[in-house]
Protein backbone atom coordinates (compact mmCIF):
# COMPACT_ATOMS: atom_id res chain seq x y z
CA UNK A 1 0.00 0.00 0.00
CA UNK A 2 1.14 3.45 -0.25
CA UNK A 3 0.53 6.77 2.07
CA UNK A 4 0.78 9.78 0.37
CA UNK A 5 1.66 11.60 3.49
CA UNK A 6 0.38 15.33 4.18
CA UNK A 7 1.56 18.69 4.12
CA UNK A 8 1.33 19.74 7.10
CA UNK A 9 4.13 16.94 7.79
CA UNK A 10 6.88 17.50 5.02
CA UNK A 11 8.87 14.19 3.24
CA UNK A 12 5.93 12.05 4.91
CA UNK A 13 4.57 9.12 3.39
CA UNK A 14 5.51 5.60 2.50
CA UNK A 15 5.00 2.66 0.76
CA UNK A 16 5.20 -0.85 2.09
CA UNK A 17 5.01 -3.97 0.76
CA UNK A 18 4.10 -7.44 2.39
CA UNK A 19 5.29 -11.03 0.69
CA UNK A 20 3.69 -14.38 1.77
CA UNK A 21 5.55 -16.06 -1.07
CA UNK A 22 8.97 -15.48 -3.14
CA UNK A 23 10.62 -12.27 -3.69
CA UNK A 24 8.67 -9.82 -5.38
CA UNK A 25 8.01 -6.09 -7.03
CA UNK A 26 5.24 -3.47 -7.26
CA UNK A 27 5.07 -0.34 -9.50
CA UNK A 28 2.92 2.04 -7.43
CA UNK A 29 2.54 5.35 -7.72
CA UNK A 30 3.22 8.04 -4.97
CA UNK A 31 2.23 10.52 -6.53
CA UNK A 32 3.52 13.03 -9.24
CA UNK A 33 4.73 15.69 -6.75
CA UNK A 34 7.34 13.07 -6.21
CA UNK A 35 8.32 13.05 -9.58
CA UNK A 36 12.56 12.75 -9.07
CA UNK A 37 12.96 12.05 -5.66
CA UNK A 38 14.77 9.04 -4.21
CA UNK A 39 13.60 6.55 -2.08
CA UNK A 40 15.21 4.27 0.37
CA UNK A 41 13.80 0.98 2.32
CA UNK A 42 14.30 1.37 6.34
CA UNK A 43 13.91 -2.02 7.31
CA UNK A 44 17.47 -2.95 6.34
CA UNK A 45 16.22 -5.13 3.51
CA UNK A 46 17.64 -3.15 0.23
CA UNK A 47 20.18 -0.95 0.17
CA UNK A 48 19.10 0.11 -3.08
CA UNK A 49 17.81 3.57 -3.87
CA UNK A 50 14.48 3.94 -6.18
CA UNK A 51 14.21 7.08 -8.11
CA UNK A 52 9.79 8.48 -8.55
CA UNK A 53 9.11 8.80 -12.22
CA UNK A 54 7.79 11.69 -14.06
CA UNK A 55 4.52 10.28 -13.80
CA UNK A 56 5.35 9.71 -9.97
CA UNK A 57 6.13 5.59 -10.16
CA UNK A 58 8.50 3.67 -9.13
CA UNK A 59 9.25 -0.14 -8.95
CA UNK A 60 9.46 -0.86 -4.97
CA UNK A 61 11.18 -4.39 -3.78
CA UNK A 62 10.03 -7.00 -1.04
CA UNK A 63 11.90 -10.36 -0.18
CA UNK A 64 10.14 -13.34 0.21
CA UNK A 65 8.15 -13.97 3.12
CA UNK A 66 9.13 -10.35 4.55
CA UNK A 67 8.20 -6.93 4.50
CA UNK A 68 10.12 -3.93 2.89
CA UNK A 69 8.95 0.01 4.21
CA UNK A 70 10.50 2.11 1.31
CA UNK A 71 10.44 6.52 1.99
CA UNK A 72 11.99 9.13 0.50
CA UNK A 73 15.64 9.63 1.37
């Protein structure tokens, strides 16, 4: 799922992904305000950085059987 996060709380929002099963990837879209930033995950899953599209996607990662929290950097 993804929160978009608010205003009134700059750089908020997330999105988080859940596996019951193998490794796996989501484009979802957070938004096209985000457009260019870079995202990180902060459960110490990926180390990887995801850059937001123009149209405000991005491809976020989850191991299997875990979860991965991915926000922007």
């Amino acid at each position: 799922f993804v929160r978009m996060g608010s205003e009134e709380h700059p750089d908020s929002g997330l999105a988080m992904l859940i596996s019951n099963g193998e490794d796996g990837s989501k484009v979802m879209n957070v938004g096209e305000n985000r457009k260019g930033e870079v995202w990180n995950e902060i459960t110490g899953s990926y180390s990887d950085e995801i850059t937001v599209d123009d149209k405000g996607n991005a491809k976020f990662l989850v191991h299997g059987g875990k979860h991965a929290v991915w926000v922007k950097k």
